[in-house]
Protein backbone atom coordinates (compact mmCIF):
# COMPACT_ATOMS: atom_id res chain seq x y z
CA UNK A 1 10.07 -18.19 10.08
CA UNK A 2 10.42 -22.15 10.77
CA UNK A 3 11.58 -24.28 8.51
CA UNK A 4 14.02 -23.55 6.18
CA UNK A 5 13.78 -20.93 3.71
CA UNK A 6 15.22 -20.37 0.99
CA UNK A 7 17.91 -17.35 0.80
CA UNK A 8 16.84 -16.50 4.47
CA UNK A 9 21.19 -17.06 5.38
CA UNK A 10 21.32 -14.68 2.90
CA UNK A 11 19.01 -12.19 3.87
CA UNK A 12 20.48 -12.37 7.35
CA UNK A 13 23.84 -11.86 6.12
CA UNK A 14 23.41 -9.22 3.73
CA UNK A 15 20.97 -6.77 5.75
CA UNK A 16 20.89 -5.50 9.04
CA UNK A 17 18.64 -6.35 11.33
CA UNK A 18 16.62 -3.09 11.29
CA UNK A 19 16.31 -3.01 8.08
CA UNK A 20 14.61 -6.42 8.27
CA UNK A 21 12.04 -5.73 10.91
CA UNK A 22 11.70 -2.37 8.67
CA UNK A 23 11.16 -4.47 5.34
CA UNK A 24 8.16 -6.88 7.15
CA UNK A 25 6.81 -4.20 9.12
CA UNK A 26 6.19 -1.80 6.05
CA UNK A 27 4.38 -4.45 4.33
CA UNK A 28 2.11 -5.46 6.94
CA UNK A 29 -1.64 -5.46 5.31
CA UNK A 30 -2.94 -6.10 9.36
CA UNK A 31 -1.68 -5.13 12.38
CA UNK A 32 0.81 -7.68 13.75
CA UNK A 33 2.48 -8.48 16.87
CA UNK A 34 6.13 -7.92 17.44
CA UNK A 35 6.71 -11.62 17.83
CA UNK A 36 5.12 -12.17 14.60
CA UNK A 37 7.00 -9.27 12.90
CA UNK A 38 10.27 -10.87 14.83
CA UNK A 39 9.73 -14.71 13.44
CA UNK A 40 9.07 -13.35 9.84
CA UNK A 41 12.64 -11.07 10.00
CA UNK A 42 14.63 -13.67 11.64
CA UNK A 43 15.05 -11.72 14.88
CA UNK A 44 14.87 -12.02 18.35
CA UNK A 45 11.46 -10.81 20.20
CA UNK A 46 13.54 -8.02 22.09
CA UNK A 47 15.69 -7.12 19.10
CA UNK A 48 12.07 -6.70 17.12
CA UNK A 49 10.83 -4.32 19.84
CA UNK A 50 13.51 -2.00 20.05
CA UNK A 51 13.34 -1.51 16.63
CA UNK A 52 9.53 -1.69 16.20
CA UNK A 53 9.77 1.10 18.62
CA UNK A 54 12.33 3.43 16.67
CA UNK A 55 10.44 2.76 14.08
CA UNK A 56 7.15 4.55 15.75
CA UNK A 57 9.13 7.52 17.07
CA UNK A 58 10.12 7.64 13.27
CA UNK A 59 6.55 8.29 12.27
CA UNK A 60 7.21 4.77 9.84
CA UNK A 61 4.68 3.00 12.11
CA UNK A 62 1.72 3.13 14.08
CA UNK A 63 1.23 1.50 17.54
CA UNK A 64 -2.15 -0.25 19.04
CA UNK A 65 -3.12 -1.75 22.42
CA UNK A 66 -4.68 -4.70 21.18
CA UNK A 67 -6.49 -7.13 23.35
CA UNK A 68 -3.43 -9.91 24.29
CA UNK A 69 -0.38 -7.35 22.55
CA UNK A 70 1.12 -4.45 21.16
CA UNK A 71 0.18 -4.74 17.22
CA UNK A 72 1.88 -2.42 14.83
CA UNK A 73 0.93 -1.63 11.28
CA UNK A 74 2.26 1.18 8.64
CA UNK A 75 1.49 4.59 8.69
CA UNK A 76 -0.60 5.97 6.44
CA UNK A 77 0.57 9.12 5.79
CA UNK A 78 4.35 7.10 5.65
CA UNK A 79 2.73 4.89 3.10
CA UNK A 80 0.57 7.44 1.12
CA UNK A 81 4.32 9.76 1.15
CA UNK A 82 5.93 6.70 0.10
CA UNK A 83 3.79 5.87 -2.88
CA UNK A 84 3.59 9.46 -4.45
CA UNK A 85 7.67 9.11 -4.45
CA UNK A 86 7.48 5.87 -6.22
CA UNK A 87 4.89 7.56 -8.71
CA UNK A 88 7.07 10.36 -9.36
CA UNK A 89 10.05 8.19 -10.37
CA UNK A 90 11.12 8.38 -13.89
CA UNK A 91 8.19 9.98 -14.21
CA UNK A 92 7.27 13.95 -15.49
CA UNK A 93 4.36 15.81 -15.48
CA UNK A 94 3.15 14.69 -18.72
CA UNK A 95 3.19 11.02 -17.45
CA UNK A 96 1.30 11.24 -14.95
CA UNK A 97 -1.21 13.48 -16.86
CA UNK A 98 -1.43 10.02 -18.84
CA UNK A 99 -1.43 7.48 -15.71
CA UNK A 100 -4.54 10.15 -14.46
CA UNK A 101 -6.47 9.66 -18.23
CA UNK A 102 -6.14 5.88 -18.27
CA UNK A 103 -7.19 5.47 -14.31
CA UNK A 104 -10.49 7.42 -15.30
CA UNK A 105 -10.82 5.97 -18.35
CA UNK A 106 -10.96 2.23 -16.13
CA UNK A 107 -13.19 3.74 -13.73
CA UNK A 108 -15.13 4.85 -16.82
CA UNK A 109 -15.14 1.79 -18.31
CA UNK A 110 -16.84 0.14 -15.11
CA UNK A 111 -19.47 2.39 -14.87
CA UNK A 112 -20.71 2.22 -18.10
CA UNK A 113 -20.31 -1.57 -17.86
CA UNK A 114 -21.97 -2.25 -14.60
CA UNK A 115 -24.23 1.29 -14.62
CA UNK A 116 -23.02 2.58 -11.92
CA UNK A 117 -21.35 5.51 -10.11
CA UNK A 118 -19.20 4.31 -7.50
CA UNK A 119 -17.67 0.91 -6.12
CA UNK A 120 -19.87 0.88 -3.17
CA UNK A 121 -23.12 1.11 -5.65
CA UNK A 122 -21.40 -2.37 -7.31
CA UNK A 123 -21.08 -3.76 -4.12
CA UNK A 124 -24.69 -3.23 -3.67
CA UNK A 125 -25.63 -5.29 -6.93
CA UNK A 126 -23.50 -7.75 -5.97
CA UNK A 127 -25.63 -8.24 -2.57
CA UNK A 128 -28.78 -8.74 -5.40
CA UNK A 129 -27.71 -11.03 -8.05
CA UNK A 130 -28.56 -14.40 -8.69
CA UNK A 131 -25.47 -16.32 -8.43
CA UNK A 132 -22.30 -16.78 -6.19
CA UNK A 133 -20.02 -16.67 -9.51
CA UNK A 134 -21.69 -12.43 -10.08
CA UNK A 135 -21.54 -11.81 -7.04
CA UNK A 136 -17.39 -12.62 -7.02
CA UNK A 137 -17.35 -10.72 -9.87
CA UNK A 138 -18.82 -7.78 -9.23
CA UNK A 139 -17.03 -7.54 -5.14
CA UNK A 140 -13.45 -8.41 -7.19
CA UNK A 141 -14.01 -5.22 -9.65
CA UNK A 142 -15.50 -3.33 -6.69
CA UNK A 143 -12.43 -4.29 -4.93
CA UNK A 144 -10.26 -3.23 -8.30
CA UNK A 145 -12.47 0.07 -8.39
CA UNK A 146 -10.82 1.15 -4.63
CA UNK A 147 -7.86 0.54 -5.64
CA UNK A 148 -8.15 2.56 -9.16
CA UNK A 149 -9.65 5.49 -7.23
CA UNK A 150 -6.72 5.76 -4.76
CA UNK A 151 -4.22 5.56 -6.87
CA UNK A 152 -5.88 8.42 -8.68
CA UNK A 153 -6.45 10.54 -6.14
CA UNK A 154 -2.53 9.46 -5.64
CA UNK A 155 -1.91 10.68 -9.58
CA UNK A 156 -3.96 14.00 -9.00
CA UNK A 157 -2.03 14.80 -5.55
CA UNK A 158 1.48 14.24 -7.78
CA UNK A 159 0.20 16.10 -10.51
CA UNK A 160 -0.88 19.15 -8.64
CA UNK A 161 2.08 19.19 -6.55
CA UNK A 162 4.35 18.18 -9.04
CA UNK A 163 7.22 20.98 -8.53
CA UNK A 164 6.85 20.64 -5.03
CA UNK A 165 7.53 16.88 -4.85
CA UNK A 166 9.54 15.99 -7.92
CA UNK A 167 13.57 16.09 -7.51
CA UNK A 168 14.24 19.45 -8.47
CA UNK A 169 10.85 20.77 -9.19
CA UNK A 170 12.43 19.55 -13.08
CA UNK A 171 9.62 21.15 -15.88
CA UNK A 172 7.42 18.95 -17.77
CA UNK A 173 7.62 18.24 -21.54
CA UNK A 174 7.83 20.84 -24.00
């Protein structure tokens, strides 16, 4: 990070720098470089690699060879683990039941609007319409329509499991 930036002293004073490389690295949308990973958590290249690597052996991260450097991005199964705990918070059984209804009832929505079945069949319209403006359209809501469909299958995963992975297997609604 060059330049300055705002409540970066702060940042540096107030959290380790682990938990730095650990906050950029987690959020990564494309594998990086350590150096990159290093410059965005204020930290030295070295510093950034030791902890990228912990990181790894922690099953946080995953490591490729890339062409000029070592890139890391997040784990999926980290990520996927992390997002069904962030579902389940404050959340019961009943809740999610409703997250699952109103995630189909989106995807339903879409397919009756655009006739379709899936994302990928929208994404195939968009490749035939007439005009750049559609053809946004219909790749953003195909775009929207991945997302919906994960986080279902994210909702359906919580809701089957839900005694497994909720704090204390608690009971749902009477």
């Amino acid at each position: 990070m060059t330049g300055e930036v705002p409540g970066l002293e702060t940042w540096k004073e107030n959290t380790s720098a682990f938990d730095r490389v650990r906050s950029v690295a987690v959020t990564l949308s494309e594998p990086r470089s350590a150096d990159w990973i290093a410059d965005e958590a204020a930290v030295a290249g070295n510093t950034a690699r030791d902890h990228l690597r912990r990181l790894v052996e922690m099953n946080v991260l995953q490591r490729q060879t890339g062409a000029q450097a070592t890139l890391y991005q997040p784990d999926p199964l980290y990520t996927r683990m992390r997002s069904l705990r962030d579902l389940l918070d404050g959340r019961d059984r009943d809740d999610l039941i409703d997250v699952r209804a109103e995630l189909l009832a989106q995807i339903e929505s879409w397919s009756e609007e655009y006739n379709v079945t899936s994302a990928n069949e929208l994404r195939e319209q968009a490749a035939t319409v007439e005009t750049a403006e559609q053809t946004r359209e219909l790749r953003r809501v195909a775009a929207d329509w991945d997302v919906v469909q994960y986080r279902l299958t994210l909702v359906e995963d919580a809701i089957e499991h839900y005694a497994e992975y909720s704090a204390g297997g608690a009971p749902a609604r009477a």
